[in-house]
C-alpha atoms as a PDB file:
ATOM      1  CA  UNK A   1      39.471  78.847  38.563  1.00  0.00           C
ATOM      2  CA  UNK A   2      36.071  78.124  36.496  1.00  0.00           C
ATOM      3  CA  UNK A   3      33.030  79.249  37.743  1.00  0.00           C
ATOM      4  CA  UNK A   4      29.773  77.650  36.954  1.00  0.00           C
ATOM      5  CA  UNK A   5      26.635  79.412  35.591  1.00  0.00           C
ATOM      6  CA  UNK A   6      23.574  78.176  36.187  1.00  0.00           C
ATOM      7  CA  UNK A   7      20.962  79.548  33.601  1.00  0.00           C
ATOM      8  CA  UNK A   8      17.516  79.942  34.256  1.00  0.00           C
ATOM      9  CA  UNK A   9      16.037  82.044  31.073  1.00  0.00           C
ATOM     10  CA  UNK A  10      17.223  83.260  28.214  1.00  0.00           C
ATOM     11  CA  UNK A  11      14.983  86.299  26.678  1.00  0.00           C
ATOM     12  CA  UNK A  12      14.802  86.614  22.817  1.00  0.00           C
ATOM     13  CA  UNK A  13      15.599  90.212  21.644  1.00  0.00           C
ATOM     14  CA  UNK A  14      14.917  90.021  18.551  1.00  0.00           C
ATOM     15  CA  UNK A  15      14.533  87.299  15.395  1.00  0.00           C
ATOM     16  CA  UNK A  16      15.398  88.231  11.943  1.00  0.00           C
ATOM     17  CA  UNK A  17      15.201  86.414   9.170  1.00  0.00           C
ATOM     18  CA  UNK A  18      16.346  87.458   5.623  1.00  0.00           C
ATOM     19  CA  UNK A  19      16.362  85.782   2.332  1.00  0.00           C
ATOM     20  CA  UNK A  20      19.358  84.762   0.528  1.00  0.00           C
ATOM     21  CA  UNK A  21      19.438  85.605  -3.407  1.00  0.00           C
ATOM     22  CA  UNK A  22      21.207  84.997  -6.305  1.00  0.00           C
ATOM     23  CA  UNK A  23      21.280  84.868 -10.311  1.00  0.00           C
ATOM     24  CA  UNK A  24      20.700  82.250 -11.924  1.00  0.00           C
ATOM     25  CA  UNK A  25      23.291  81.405 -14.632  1.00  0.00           C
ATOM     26  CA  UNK A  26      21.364  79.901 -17.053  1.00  0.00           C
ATOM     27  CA  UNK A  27      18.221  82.402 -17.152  1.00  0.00           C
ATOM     28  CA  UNK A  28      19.650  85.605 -15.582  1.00  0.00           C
ATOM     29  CA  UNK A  29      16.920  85.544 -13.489  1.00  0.00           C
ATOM     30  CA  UNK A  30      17.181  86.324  -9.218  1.00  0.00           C
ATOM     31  CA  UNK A  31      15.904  83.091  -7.345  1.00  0.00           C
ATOM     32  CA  UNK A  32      15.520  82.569  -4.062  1.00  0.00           C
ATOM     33  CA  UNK A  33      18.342  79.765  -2.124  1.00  0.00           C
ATOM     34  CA  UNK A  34      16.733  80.259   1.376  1.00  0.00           C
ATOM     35  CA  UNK A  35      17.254  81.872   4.343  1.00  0.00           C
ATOM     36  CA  UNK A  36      19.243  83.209   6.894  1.00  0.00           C
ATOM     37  CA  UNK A  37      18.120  83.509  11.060  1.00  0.00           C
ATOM     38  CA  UNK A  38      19.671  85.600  13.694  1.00  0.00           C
ATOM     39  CA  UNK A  39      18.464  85.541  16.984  1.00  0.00           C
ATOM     40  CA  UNK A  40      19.570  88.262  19.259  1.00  0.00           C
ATOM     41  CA  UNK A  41      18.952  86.925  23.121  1.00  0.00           C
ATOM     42  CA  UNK A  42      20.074  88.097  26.667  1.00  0.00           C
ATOM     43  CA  UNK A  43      21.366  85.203  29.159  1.00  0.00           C
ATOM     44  CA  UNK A  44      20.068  85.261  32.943  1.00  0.00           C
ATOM     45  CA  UNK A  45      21.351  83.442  35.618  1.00  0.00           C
ATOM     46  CA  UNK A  46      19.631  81.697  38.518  1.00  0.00           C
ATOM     47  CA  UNK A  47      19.714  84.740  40.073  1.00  0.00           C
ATOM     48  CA  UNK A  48      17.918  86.812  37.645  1.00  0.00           C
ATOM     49  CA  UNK A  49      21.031  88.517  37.231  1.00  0.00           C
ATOM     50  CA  UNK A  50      21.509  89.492  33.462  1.00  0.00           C
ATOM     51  CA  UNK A  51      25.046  87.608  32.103  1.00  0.00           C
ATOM     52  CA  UNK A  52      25.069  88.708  28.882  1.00  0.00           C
ATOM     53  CA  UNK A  53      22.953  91.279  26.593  1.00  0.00           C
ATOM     54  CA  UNK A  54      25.132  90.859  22.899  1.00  0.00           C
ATOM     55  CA  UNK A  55      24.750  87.298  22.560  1.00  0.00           C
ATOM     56  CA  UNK A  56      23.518  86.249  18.586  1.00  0.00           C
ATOM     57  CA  UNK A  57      22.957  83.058  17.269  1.00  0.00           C
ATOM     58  CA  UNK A  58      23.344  82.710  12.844  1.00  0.00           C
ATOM     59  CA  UNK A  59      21.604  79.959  11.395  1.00  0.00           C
ATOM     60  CA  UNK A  60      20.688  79.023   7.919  1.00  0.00           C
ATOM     61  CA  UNK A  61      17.687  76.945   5.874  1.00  0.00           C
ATOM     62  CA  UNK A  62      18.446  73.785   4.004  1.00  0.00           C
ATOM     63  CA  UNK A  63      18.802  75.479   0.580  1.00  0.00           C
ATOM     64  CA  UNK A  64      21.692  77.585   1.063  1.00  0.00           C
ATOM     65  CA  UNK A  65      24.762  76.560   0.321  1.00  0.00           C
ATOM     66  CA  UNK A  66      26.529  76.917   3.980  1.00  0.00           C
ATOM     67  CA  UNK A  67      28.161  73.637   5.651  1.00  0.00           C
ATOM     68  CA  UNK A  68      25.640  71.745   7.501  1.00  0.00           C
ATOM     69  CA  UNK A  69      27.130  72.473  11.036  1.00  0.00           C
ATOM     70  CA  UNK A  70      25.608  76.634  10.310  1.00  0.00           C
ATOM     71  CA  UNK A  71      22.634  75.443   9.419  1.00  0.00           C
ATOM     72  CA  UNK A  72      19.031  75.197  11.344  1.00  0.00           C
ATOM     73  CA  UNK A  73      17.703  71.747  12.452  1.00  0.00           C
ATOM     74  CA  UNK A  74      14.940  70.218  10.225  1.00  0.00           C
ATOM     75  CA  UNK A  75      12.292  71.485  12.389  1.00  0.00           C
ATOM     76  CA  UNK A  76      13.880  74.986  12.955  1.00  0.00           C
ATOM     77  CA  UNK A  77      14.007  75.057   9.143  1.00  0.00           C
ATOM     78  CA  UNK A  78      10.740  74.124   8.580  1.00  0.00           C
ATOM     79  CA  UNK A  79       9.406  76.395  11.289  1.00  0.00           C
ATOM     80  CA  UNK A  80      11.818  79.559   9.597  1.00  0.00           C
ATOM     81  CA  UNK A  81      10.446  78.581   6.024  1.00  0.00           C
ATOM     82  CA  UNK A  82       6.483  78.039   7.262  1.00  0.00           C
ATOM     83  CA  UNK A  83       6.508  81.457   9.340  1.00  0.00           C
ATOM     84  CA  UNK A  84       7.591  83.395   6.069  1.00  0.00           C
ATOM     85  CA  UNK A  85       5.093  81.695   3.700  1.00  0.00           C
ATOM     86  CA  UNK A  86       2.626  82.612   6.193  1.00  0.00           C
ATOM     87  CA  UNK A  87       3.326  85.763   6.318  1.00  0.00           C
ATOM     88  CA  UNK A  88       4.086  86.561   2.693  1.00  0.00           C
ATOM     89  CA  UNK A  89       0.508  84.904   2.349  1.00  0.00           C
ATOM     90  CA  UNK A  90      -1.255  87.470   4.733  1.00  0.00           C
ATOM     91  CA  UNK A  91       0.813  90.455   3.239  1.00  0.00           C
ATOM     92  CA  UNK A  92      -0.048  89.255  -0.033  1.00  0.00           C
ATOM     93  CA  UNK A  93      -4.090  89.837   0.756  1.00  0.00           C
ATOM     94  CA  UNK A  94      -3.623  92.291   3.029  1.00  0.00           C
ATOM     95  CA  UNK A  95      -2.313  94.723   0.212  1.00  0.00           C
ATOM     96  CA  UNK A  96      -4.105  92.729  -2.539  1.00  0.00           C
ATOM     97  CA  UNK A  97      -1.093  91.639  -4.357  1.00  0.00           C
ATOM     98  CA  UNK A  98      -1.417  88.724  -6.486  1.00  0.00           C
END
């Protein structure tokens, strides 16, 4: 018989995101074709009870090549693709890298 499981959080482990490379034919040269996002998270029920600690989610950005049904929603795409220009931005200065 099913049992129903009433979730009341779900706590983020950990987000990674990685950028997906790849020559370019025509000029040899590596370019970038977007990213991928994993997000590791633990399920809890109503009872604080922890249901599940393995549980991964694998989306990708817009400019990869996967079917659309693996990859992120508009705004999780822009929101993957704005959090790494930020932070390539701040890196950039940080360790004065033009």
């Amino acid at each position: 018989m099913a049992k129903t499981i009433v979730l009341s959080d779900v706590g983020i482990r950990h987000i990674m995101i990685n950028e997906i490379k790849e020559i370019d034919e025509e000029t040899g040269k590596i370019i970038s074709k977007g990213y991928s996002c994993t997000v590791g998270y633990t399920v809890i029920d109503e009872n604080g009870d922890i249901i599940n600690t393995g549980s991964e989610s694998h989306k990708y950005t817009s400019g990869t090549t996967f079917s659309d049904i693996l990859k992120l929603s508009e705004d999780s795409d822009k929101l993957v693709t704005d959090f790494v220009n930020a932070i390539s931005i701040n890196m950039n200065a940080r360790e004065n890298i033009n």
